[in-house]
Protein backbone atom coordinates (compact mmCIF):
# COMPACT_ATOMS: atom_id res chain seq x y z
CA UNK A 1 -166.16 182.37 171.29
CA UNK A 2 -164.08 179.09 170.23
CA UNK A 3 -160.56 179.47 168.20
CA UNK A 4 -162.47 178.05 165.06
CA UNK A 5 -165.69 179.90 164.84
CA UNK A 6 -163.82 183.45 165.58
CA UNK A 7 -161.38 182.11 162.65
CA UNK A 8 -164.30 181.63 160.32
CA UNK A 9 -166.37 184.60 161.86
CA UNK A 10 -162.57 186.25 160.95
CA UNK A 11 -163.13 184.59 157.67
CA UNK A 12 -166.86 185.79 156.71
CA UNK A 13 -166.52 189.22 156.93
CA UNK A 14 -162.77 189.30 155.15
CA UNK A 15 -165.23 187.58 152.53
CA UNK A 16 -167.85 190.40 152.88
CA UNK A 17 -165.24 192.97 152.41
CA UNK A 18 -164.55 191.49 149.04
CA UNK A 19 -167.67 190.57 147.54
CA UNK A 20 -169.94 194.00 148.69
CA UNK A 21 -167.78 196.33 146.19
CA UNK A 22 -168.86 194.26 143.25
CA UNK A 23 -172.04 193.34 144.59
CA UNK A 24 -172.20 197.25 144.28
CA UNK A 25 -171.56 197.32 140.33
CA UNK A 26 -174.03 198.45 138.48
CA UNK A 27 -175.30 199.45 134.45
CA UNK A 28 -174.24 203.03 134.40
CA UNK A 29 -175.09 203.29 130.54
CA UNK A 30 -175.43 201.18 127.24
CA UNK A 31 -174.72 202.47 123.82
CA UNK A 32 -174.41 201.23 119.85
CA UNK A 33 -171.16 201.95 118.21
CA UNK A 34 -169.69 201.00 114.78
CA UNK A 35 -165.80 199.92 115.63
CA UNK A 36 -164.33 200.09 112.39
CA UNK A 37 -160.78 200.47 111.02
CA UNK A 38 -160.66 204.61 111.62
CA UNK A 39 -160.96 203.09 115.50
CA UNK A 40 -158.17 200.95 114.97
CA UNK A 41 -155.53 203.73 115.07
CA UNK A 42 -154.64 206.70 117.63
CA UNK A 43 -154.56 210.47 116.89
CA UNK A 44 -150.91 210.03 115.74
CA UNK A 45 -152.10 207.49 113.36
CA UNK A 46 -149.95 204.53 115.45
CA UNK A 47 -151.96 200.81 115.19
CA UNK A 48 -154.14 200.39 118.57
CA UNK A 49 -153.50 196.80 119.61
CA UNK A 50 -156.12 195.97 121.94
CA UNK A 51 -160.38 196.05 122.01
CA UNK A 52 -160.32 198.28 124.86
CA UNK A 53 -158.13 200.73 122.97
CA UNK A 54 -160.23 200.56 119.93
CA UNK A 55 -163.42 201.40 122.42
CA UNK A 56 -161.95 203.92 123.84
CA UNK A 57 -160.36 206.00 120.48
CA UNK A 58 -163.89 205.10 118.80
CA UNK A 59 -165.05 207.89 121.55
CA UNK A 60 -162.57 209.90 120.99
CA UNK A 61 -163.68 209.97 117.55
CA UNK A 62 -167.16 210.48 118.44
CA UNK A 63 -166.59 213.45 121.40
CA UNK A 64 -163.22 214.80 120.35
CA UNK A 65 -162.64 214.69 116.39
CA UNK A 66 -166.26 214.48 115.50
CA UNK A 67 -165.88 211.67 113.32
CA UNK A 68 -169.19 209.24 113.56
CA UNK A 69 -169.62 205.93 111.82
CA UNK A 70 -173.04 206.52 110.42
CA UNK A 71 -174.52 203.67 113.71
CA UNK A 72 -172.46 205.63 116.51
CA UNK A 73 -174.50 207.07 119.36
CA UNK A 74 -173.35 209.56 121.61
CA UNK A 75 -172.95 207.89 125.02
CA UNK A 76 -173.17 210.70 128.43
CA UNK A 77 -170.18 210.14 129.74
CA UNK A 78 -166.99 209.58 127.53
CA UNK A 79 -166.68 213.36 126.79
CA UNK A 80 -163.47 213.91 128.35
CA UNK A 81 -159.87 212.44 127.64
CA UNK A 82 -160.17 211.42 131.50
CA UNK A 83 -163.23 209.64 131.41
CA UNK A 84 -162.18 207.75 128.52
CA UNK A 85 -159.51 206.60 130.20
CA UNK A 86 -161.66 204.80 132.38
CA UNK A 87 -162.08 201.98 129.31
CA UNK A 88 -158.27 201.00 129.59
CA UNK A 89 -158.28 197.60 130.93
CA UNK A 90 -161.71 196.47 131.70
CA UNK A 91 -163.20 195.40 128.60
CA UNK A 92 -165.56 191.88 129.22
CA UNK A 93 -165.87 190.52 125.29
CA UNK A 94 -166.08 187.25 123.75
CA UNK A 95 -162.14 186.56 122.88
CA UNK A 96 -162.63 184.36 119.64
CA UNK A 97 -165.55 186.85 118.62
CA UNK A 98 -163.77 190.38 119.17
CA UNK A 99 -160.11 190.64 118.05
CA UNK A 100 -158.47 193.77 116.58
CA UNK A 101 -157.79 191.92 113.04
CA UNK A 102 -161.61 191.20 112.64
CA UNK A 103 -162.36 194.86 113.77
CA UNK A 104 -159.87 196.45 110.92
CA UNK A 105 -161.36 193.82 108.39
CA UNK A 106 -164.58 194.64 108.92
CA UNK A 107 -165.33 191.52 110.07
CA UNK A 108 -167.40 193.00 113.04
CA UNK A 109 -168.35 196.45 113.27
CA UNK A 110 -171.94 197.26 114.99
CA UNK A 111 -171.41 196.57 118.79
CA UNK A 112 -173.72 196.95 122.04
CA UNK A 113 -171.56 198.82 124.76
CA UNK A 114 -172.53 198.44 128.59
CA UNK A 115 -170.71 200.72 130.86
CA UNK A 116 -170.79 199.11 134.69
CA UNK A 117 -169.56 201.60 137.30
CA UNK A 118 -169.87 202.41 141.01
CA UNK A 119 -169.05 205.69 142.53
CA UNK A 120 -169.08 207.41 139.45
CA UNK A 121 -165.68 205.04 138.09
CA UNK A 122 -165.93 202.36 135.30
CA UNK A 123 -165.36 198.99 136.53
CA UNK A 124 -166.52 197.03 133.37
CA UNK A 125 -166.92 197.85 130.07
CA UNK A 126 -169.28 194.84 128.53
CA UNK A 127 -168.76 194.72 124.68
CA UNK A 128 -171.55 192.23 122.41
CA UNK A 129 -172.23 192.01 118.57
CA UNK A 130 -175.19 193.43 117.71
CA UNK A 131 -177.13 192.82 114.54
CA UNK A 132 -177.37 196.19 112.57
């Protein structure tokens, strides 16, 4: 085999590698939630200042504290303090759509959560307005 195509033979499969985890990604789970301003603040009552953060105490407030906005659905999964720690990080959401300051002014509230995963881990956490 030539220099070049064992380079770019080299090249393909480095380019496998990288593409075949996502490739692997799938819809785990989808649920509604209301995010409203109780999800804008931690246990301790400190300000949460991301969307990710709000997601993930909104199921702490559904599976921990027991406190549902009247359109939360229990999802299967986020029922431990581990597996909610899975959200941190890798929310997907429409930036000019989903900020904290339209979440705690009520702005937006009734959301469509997908949960992507593979091997039992989150790898995406897909967040759309939903009409309610």
């Amino acid at each position: 085999m030539g220099r070049g195509l064992k380079t770019l033979a080299i090249g393909l499969a480095g380019l496998w590698l990288t593409v075949t985890p996502a490739a692997a990604e799938q819809l785990m789970f989808q649920y509604y939630a209301m995010l409203t301003p109780q999800d804008t603040y931690n246990s301790r009552g400190a300000p949460l200042g991301s969307v990710c953060a709000i997601v993930q105490q909104d199921r702490a407030n559904v599976h921990k504290f027991g406190k549902r906005d009247a359109a939360d659905e229990v999802d299967p999964f986020f029922t431990s303090p581990e597996r909610r720690a899975m959200i941190a990080g890798k929310c997907d959401y429409q930036q000019g759509h989903h900020t904290v300051e339209r979440i705690r002014s009520q702005v937006i509230g009734f959301v469509l959560v997908r949960v992507y995963g593979q091997g039992g881990g989150v790898t995406r956490v897909q967040i759309s307005e939903a009409a309610g």
